[in-house]
C-alpha atoms as a PDB file:
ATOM      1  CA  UNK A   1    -109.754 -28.420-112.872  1.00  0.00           C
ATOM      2  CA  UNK A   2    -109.912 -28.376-116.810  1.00  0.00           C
ATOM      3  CA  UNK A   3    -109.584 -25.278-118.669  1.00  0.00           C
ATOM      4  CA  UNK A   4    -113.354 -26.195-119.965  1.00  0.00           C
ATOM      5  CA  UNK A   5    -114.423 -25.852-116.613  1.00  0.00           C
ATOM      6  CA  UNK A   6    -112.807 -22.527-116.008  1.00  0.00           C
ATOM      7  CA  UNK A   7    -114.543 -19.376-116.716  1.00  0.00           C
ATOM      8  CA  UNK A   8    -111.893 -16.767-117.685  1.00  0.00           C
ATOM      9  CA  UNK A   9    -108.636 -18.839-119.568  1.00  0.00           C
ATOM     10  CA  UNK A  10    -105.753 -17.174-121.220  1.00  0.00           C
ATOM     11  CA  UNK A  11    -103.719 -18.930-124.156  1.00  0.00           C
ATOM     12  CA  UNK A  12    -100.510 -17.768-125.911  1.00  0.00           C
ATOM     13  CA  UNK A  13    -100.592 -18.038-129.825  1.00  0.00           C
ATOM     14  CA  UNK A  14     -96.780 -19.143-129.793  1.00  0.00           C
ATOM     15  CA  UNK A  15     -97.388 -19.716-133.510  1.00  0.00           C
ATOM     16  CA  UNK A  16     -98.166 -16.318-134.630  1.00  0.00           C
ATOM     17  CA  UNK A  17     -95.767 -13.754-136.300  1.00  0.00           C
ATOM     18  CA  UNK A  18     -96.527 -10.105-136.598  1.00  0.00           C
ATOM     19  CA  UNK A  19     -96.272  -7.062-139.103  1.00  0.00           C
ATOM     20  CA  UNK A  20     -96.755  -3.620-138.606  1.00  0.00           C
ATOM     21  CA  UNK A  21     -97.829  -0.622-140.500  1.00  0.00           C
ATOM     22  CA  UNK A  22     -96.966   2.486-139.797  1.00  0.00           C
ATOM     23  CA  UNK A  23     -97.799   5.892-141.990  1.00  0.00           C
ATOM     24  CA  UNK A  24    -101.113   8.321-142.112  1.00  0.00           C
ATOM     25  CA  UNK A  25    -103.031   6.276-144.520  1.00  0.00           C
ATOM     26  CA  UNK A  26    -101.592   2.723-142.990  1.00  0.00           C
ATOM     27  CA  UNK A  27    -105.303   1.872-142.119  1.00  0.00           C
ATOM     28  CA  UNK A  28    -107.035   2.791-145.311  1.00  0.00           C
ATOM     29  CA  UNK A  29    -104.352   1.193-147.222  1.00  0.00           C
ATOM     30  CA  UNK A  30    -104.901  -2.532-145.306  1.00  0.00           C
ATOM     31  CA  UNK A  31    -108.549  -1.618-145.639  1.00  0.00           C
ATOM     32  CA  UNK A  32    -108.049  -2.443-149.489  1.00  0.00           C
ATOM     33  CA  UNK A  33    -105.977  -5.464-149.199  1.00  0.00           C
ATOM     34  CA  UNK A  34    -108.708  -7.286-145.923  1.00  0.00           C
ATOM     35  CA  UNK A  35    -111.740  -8.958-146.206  1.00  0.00           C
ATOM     36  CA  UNK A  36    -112.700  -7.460-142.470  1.00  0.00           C
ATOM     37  CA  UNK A  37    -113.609  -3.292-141.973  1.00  0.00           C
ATOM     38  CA  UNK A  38    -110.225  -1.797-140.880  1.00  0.00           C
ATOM     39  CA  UNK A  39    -111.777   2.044-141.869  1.00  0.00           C
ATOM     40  CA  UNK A  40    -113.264   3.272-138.870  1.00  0.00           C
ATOM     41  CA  UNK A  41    -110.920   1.432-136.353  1.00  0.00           C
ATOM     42  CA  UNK A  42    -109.927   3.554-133.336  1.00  0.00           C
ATOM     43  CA  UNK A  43    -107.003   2.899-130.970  1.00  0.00           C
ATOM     44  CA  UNK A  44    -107.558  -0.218-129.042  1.00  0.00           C
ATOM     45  CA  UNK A  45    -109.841  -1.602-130.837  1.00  0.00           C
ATOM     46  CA  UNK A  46    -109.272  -4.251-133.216  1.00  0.00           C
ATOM     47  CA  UNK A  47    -110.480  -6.823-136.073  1.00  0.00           C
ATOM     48  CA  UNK A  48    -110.126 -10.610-137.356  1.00  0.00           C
ATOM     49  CA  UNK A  49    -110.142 -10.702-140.936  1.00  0.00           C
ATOM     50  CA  UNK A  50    -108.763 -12.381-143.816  1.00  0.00           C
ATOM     51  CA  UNK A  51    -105.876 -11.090-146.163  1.00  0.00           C
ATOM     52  CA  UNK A  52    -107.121 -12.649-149.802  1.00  0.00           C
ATOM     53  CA  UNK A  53    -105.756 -12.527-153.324  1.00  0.00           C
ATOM     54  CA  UNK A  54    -106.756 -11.035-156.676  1.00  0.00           C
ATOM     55  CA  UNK A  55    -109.108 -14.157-157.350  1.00  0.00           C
ATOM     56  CA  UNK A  56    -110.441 -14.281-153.538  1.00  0.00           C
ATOM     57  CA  UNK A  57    -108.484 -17.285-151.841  1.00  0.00           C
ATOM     58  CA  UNK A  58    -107.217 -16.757-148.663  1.00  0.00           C
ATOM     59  CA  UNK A  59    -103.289 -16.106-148.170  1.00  0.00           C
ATOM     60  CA  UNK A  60    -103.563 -15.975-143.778  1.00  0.00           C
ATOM     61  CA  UNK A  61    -106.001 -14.766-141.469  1.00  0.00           C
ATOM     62  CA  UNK A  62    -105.208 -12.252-139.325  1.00  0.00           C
ATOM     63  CA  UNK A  63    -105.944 -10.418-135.872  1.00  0.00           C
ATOM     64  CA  UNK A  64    -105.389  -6.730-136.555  1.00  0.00           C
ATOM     65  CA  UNK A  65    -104.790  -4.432-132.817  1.00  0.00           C
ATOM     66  CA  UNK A  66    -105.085  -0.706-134.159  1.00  0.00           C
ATOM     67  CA  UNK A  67    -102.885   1.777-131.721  1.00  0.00           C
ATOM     68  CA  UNK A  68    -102.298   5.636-131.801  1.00  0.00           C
ATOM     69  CA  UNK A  69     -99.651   5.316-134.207  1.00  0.00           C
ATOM     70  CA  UNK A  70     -99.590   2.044-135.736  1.00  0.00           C
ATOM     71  CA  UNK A  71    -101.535  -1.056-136.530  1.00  0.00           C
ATOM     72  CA  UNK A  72    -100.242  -4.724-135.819  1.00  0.00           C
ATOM     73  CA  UNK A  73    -101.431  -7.866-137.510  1.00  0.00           C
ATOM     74  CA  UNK A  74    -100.844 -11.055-135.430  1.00  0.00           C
ATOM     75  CA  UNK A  75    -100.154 -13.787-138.672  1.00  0.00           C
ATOM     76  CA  UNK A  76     -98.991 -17.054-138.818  1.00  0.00           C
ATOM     77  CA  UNK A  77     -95.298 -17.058-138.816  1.00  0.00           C
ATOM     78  CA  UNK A  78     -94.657 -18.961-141.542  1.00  0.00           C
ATOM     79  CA  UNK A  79     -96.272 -16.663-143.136  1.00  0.00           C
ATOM     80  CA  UNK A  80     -94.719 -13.639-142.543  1.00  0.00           C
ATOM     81  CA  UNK A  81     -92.289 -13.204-145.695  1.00  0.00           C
ATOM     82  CA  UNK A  82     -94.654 -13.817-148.083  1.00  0.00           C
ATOM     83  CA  UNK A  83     -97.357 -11.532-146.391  1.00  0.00           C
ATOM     84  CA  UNK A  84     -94.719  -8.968-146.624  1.00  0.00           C
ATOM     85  CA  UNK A  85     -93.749  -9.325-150.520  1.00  0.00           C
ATOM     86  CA  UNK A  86     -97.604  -9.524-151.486  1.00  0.00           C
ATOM     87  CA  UNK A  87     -97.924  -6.240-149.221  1.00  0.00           C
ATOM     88  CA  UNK A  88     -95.271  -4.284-150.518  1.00  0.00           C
ATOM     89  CA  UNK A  89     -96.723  -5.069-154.001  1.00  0.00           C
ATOM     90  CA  UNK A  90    -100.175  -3.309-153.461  1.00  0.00           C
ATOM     91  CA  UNK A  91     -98.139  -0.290-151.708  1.00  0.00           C
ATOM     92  CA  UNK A  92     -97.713   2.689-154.250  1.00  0.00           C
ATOM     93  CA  UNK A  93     -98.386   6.021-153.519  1.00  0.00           C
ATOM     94  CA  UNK A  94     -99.683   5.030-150.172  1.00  0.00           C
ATOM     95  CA  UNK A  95     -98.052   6.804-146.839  1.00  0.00           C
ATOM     96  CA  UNK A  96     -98.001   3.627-145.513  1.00  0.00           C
ATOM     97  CA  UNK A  97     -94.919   1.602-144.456  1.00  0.00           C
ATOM     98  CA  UNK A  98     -94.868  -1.963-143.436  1.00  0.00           C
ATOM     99  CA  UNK A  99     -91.956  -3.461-141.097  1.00  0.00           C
ATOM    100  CA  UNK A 100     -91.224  -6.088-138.608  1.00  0.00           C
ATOM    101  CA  UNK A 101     -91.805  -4.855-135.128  1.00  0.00           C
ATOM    102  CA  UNK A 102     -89.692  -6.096-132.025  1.00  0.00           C
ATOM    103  CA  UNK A 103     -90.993  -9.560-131.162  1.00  0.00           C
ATOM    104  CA  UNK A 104     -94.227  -9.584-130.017  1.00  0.00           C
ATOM    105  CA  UNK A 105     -96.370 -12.596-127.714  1.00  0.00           C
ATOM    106  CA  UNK A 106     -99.832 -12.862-128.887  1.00  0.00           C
ATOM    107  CA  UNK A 107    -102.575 -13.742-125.916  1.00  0.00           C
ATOM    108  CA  UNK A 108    -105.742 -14.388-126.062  1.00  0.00           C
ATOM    109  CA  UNK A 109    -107.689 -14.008-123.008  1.00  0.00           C
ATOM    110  CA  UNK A 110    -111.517 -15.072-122.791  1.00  0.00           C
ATOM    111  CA  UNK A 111    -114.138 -15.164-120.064  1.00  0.00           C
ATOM    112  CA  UNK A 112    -116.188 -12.403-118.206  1.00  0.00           C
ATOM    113  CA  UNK A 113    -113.298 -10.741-116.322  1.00  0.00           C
ATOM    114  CA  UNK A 114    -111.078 -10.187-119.883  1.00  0.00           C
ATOM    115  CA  UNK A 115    -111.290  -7.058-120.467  1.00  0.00           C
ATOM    116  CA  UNK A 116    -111.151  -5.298-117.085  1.00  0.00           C
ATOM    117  CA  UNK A 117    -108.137  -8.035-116.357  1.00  0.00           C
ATOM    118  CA  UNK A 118    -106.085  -6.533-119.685  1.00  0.00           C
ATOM    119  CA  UNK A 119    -106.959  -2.906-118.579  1.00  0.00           C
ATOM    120  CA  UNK A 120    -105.780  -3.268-115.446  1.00  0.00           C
ATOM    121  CA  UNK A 121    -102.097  -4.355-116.409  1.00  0.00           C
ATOM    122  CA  UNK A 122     -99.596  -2.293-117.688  1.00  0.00           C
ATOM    123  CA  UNK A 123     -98.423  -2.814-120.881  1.00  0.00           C
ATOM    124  CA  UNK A 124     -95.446  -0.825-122.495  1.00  0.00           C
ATOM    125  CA  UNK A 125     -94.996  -0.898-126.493  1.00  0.00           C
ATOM    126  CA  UNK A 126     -97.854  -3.291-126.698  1.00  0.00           C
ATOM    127  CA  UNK A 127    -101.002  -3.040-128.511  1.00  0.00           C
ATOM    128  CA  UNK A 128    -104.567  -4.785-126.951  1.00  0.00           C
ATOM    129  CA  UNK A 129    -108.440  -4.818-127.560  1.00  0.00           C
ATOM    130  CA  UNK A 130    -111.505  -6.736-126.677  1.00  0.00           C
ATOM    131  CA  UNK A 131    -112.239  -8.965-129.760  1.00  0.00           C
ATOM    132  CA  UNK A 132    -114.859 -11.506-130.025  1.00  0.00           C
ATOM    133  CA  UNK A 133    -113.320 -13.620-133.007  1.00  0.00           C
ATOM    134  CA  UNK A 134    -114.091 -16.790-131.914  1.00  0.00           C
ATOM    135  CA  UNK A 135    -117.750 -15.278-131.308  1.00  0.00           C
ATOM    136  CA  UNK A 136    -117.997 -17.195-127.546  1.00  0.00           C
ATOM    137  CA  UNK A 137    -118.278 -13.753-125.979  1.00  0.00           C
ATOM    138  CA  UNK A 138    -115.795 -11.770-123.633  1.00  0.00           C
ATOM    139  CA  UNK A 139    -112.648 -12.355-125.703  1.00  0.00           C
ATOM    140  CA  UNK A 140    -109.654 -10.010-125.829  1.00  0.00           C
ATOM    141  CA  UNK A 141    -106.277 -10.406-127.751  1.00  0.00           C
ATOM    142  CA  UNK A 142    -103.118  -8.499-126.791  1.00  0.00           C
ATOM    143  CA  UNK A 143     -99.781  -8.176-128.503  1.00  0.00           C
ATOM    144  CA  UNK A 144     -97.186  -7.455-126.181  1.00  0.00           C
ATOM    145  CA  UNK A 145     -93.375  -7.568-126.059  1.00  0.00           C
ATOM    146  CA  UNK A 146     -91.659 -10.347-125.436  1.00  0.00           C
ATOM    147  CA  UNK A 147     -90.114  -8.722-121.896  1.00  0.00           C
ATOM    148  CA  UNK A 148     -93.233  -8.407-120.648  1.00  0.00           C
ATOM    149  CA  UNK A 149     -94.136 -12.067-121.406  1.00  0.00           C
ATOM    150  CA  UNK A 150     -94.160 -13.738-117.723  1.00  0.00           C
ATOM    151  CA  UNK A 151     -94.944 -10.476-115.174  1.00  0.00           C
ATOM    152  CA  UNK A 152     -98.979 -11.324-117.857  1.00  0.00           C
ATOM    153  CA  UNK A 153     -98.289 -14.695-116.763  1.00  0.00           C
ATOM    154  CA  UNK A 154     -97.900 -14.314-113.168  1.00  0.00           C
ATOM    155  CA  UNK A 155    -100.441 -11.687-113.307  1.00  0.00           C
ATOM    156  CA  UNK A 156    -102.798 -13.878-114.709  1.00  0.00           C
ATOM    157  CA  UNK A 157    -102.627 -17.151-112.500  1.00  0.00           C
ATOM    158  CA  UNK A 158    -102.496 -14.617-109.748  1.00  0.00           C
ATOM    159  CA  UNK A 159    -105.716 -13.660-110.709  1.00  0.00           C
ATOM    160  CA  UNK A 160    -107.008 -17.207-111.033  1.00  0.00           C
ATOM    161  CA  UNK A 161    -107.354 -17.106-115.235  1.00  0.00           C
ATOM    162  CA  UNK A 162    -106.338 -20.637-116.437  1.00  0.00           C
ATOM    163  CA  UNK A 163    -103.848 -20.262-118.650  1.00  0.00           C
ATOM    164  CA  UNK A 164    -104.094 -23.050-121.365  1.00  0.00           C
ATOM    165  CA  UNK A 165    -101.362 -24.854-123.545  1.00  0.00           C
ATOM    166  CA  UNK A 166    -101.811 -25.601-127.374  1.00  0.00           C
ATOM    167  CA  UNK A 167    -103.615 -28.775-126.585  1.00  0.00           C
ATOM    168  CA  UNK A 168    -106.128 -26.495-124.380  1.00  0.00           C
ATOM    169  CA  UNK A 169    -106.693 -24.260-127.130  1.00  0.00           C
ATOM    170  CA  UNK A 170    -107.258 -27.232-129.449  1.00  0.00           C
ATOM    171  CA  UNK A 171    -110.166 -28.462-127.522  1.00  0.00           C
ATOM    172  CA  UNK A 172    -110.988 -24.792-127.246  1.00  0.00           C
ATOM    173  CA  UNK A 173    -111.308 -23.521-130.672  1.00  0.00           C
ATOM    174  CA  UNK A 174    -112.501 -27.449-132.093  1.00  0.00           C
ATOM    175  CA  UNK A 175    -115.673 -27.199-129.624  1.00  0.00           C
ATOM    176  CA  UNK A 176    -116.322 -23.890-130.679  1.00  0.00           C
ATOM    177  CA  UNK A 177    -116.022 -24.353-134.079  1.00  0.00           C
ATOM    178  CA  UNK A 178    -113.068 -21.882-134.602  1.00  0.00           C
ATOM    179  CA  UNK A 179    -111.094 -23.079-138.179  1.00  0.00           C
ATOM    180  CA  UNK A 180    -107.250 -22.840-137.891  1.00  0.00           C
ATOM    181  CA  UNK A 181    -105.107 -21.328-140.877  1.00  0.00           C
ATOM    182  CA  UNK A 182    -102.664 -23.619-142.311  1.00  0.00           C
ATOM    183  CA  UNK A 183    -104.622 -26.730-140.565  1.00  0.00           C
ATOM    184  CA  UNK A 184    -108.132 -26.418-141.135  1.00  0.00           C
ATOM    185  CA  UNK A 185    -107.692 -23.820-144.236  1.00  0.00           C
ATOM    186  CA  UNK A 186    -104.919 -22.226-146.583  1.00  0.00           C
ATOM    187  CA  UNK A 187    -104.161 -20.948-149.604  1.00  0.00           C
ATOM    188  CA  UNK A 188    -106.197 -23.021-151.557  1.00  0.00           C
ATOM    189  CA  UNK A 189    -109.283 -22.171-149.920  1.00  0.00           C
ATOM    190  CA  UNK A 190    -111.992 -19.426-150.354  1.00  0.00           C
ATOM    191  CA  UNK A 191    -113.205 -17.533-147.194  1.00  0.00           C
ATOM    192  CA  UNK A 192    -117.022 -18.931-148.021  1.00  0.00           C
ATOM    193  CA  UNK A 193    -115.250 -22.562-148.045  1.00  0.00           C
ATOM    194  CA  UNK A 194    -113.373 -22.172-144.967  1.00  0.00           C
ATOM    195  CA  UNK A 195    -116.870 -21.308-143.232  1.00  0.00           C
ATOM    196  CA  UNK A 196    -115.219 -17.683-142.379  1.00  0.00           C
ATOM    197  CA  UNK A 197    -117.771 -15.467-144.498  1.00  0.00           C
ATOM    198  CA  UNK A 198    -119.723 -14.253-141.555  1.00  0.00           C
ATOM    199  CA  UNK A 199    -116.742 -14.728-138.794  1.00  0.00           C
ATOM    200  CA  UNK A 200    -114.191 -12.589-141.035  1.00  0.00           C
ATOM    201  CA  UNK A 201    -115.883 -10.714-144.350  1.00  0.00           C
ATOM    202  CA  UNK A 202    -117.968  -7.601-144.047  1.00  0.00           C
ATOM    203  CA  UNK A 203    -119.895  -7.603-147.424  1.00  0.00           C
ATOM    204  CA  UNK A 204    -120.592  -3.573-146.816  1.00  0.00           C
ATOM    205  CA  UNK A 205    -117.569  -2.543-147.132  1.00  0.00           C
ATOM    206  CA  UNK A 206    -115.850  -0.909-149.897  1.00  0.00           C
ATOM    207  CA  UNK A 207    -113.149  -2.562-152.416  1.00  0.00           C
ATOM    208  CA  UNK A 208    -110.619  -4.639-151.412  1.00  0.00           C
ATOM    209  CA  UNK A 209    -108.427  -6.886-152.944  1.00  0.00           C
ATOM    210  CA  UNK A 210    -110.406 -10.242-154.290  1.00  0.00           C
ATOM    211  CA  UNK A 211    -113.869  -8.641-153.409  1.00  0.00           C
ATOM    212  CA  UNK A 212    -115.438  -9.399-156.968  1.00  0.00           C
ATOM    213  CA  UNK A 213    -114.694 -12.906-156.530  1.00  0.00           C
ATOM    214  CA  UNK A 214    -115.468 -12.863-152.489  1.00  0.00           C
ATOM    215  CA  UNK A 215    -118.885 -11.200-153.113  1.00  0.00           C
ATOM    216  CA  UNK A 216    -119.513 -13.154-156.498  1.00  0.00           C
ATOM    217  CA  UNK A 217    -119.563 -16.813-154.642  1.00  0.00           C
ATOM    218  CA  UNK A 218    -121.844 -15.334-151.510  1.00  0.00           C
ATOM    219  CA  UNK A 219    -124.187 -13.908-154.055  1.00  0.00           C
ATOM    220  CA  UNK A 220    -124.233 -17.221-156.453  1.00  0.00           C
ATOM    221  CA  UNK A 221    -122.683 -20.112-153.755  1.00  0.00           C
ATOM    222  CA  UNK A 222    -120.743 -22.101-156.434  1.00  0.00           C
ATOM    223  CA  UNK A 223    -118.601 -23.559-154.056  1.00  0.00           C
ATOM    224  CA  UNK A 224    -117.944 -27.573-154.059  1.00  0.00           C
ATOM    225  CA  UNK A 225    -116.807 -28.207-150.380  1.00  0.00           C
ATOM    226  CA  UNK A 226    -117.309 -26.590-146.907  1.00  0.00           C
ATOM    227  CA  UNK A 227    -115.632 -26.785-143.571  1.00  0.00           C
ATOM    228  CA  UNK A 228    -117.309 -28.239-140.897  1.00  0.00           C
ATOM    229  CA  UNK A 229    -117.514 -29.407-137.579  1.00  0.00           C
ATOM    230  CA  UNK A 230    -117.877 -32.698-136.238  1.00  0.00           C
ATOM    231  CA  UNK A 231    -118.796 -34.809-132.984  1.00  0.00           C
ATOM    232  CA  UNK A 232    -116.625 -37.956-133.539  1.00  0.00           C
ATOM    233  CA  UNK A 233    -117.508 -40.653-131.407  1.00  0.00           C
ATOM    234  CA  UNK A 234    -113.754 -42.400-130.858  1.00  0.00           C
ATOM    235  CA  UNK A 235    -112.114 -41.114-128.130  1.00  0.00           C
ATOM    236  CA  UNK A 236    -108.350 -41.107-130.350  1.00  0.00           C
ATOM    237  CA  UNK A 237    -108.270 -38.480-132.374  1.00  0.00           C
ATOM    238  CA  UNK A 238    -107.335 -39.479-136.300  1.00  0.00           C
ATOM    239  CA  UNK A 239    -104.772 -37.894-137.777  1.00  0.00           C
ATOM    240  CA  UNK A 240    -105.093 -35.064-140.347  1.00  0.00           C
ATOM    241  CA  UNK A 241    -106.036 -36.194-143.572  1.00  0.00           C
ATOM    242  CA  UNK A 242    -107.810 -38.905-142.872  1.00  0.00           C
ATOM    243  CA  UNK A 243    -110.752 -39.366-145.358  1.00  0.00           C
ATOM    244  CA  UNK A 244    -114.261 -38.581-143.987  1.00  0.00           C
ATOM    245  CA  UNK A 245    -117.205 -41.126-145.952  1.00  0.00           C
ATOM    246  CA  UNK A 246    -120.776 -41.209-146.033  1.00  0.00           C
ATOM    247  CA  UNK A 247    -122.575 -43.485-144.318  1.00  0.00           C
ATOM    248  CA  UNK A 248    -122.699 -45.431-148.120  1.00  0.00           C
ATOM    249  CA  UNK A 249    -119.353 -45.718-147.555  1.00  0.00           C
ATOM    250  CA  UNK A 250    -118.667 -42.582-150.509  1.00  0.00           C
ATOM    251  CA  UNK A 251    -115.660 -40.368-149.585  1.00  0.00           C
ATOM    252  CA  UNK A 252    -116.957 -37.009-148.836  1.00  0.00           C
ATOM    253  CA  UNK A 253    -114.148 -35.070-147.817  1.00  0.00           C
ATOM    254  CA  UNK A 254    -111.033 -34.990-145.705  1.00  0.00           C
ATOM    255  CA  UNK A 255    -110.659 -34.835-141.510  1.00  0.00           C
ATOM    256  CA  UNK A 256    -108.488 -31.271-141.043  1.00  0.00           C
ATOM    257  CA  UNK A 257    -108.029 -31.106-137.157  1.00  0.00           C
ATOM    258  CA  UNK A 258    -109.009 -33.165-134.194  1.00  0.00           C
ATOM    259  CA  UNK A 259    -108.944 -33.496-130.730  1.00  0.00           C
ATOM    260  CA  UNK A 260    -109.795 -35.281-127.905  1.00  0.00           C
ATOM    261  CA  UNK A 261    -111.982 -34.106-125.437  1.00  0.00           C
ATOM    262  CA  UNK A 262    -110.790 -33.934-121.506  1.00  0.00           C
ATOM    263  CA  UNK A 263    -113.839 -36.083-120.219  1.00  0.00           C
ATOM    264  CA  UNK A 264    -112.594 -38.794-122.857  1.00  0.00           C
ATOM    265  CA  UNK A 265    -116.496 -38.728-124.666  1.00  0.00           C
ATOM    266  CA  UNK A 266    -114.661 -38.522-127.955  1.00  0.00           C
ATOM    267  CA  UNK A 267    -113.648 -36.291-130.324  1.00  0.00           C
ATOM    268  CA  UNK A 268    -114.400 -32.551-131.174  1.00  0.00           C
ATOM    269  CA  UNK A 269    -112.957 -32.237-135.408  1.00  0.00           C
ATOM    270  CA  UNK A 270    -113.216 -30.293-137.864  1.00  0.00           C
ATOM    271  CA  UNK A 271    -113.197 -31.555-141.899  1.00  0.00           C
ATOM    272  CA  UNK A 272    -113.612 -30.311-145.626  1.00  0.00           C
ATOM    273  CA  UNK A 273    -116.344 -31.929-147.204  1.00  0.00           C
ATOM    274  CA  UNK A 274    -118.348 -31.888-150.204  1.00  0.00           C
ATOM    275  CA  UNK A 275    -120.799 -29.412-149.921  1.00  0.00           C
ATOM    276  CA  UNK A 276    -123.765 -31.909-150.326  1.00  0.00           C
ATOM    277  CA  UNK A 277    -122.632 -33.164-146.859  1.00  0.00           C
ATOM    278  CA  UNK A 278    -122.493 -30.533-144.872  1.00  0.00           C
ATOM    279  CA  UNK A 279    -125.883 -29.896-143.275  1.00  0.00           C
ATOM    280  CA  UNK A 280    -126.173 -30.303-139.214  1.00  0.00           C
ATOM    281  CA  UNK A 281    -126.557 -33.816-137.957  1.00  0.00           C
ATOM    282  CA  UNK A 282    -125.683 -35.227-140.930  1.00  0.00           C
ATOM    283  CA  UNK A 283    -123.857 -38.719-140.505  1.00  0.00           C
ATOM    284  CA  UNK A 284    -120.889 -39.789-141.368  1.00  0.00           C
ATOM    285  CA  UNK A 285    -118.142 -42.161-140.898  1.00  0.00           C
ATOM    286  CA  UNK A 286    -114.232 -41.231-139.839  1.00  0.00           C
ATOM    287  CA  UNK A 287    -111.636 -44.466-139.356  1.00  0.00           C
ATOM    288  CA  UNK A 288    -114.915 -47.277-139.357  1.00  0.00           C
ATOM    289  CA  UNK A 289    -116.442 -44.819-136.475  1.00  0.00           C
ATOM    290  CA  UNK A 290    -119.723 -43.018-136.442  1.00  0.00           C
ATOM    291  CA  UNK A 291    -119.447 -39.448-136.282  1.00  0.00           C
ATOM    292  CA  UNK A 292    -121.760 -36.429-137.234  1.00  0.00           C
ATOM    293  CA  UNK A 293    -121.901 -33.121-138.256  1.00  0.00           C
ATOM    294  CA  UNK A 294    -122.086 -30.953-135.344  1.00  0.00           C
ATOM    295  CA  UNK A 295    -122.355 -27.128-136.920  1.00  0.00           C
ATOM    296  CA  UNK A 296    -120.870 -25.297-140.170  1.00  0.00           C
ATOM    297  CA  UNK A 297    -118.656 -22.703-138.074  1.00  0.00           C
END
């Protein structure tokens, strides 16, 4: 049975890092330097958010798991010593500290049996909270250490989850419409051009770094290209960077991710195009093959 088929799945983010902040003001002091409301965060509960520069592009997403005593961002590793010099920059008077915690495995678990699934297991220097990033309903991500890694695992097939590989999570997040950092977006990219302005920015918050520019291009939309996603009709998925055209045979923008579906149908994608392009059902053309645009995420 396919993981599409499957009503609760589990997948482990193998490529995420983490950070963690420690200190009495650790949450109002991340508050200033996220796109997402950290403020009134209580223990297990958590966030997905974006950590931007001065002029509002995006240096990682992040999931953020708030405990009793500390708060853990789940980053992309590659990542992680950069996040950590621009972090210690912004840190003055704060009592905040920021460090490396003991290796943590990101999960994310999704379907209607989640939450109560998470609760149930015991989980020792780890941090968890239902989170609904990818806005499909019933998600959950949990941090936990690295020893506790496969008694999850068994726990979880023994209760029937599916527990995906990357390739399962591709399919996942591409049908959903879920953009990836460092494939989909990066540092180049503004949250409203990434298609993360209503997924990851709360616009009633109060300052944080890069807000001016943030709020300036939702108020005015002076942005030139979009993220998308798209129904491709070839059942091989092209590689990334492959140019996306208009049907006048104009290129439009540039294929970011893609994936096969399991049934063989085609593809799920996801590209950056101009932002003239970007309406849904709008056709275009990937590789000499039809495709279309399915949803901005």
């Amino acid at each position: 049975m396919s993981v599409e088929t499957k009503e609760n799945v589990a997948y482990v983010f193998s490529w995420l890092g983490s950070l963690q902040a420690t200190g009495s003001e650790r949450l109002s002091w991340l508050n200033g330097l996220m796109t997402s409301d950290l403020a009134a965060l209580a223990p297990n509960q958590g966030s997905y958010g974006l950590i931007t520069n001065k002029v509002g592009r995006v240096l990682s997403d992040a999931l953020v798991l708030v405990g009793s005593e500390r708060v853990v961002l789940g980053v992309l590793a590659q990542q992680v010593e950069k996040l950590v010099q621009h972090f210690d920059h912004y840190l003055v008077m704060e009592d905040a500290e920021l460090t490396l915690p003991p290796t943590l495995v990101w999960l994310f678990l999704h379907g209607p049996q989640a939450w109560e699934f998470a609760q149930a297991q015991p989980l020792f220097d780890g941090l968890m909270a239902p989170l609904d990033w990818t806005q499909t309903g019933g998600g959950v991500v949990v941090a936990l250490p690295d020893s506790q890694h496969s008694s999850w695992l068994k726990a979880l097939h023994q209760a029937e989850f599916f527990v995906g590989d990357e390739i399962a999570w591709e399919r996942f997040r591409l049908r959903h419409a879920v953009p990836r950092f460092g494939l989909d977006f990066d540092e180049t990219t503004y949250p409203q051009e990434a298609s993360l302005e209503h997924r990851a920015v709360n616009f009633q918050k109060g300052c944080y770094l890069g807000q001016e520019v943030v709020c300036r291009l939702e108020m005015r939309g002076r942005i030139r290209r979009k993220l998308v996603a798209l129904q491709l009709e070839t059942s091989s998925p092209p590689r990334p960077g492959t140019p996306v055209f208009s049907v006048d045979q104009h290129q439009v923008g540039t294929l970011t991710s893609a994936v096969a579906q399991s049934d063989g149908g085609g593809c799920w994608a996801m590209a950056m195009v101009a932002l003239a392009n970007t309406q849904a059902g709008t056709s275009l053309v990937v590789e000499n093959q039809k495709a279309y645009i399915v949803t901005s995420p």
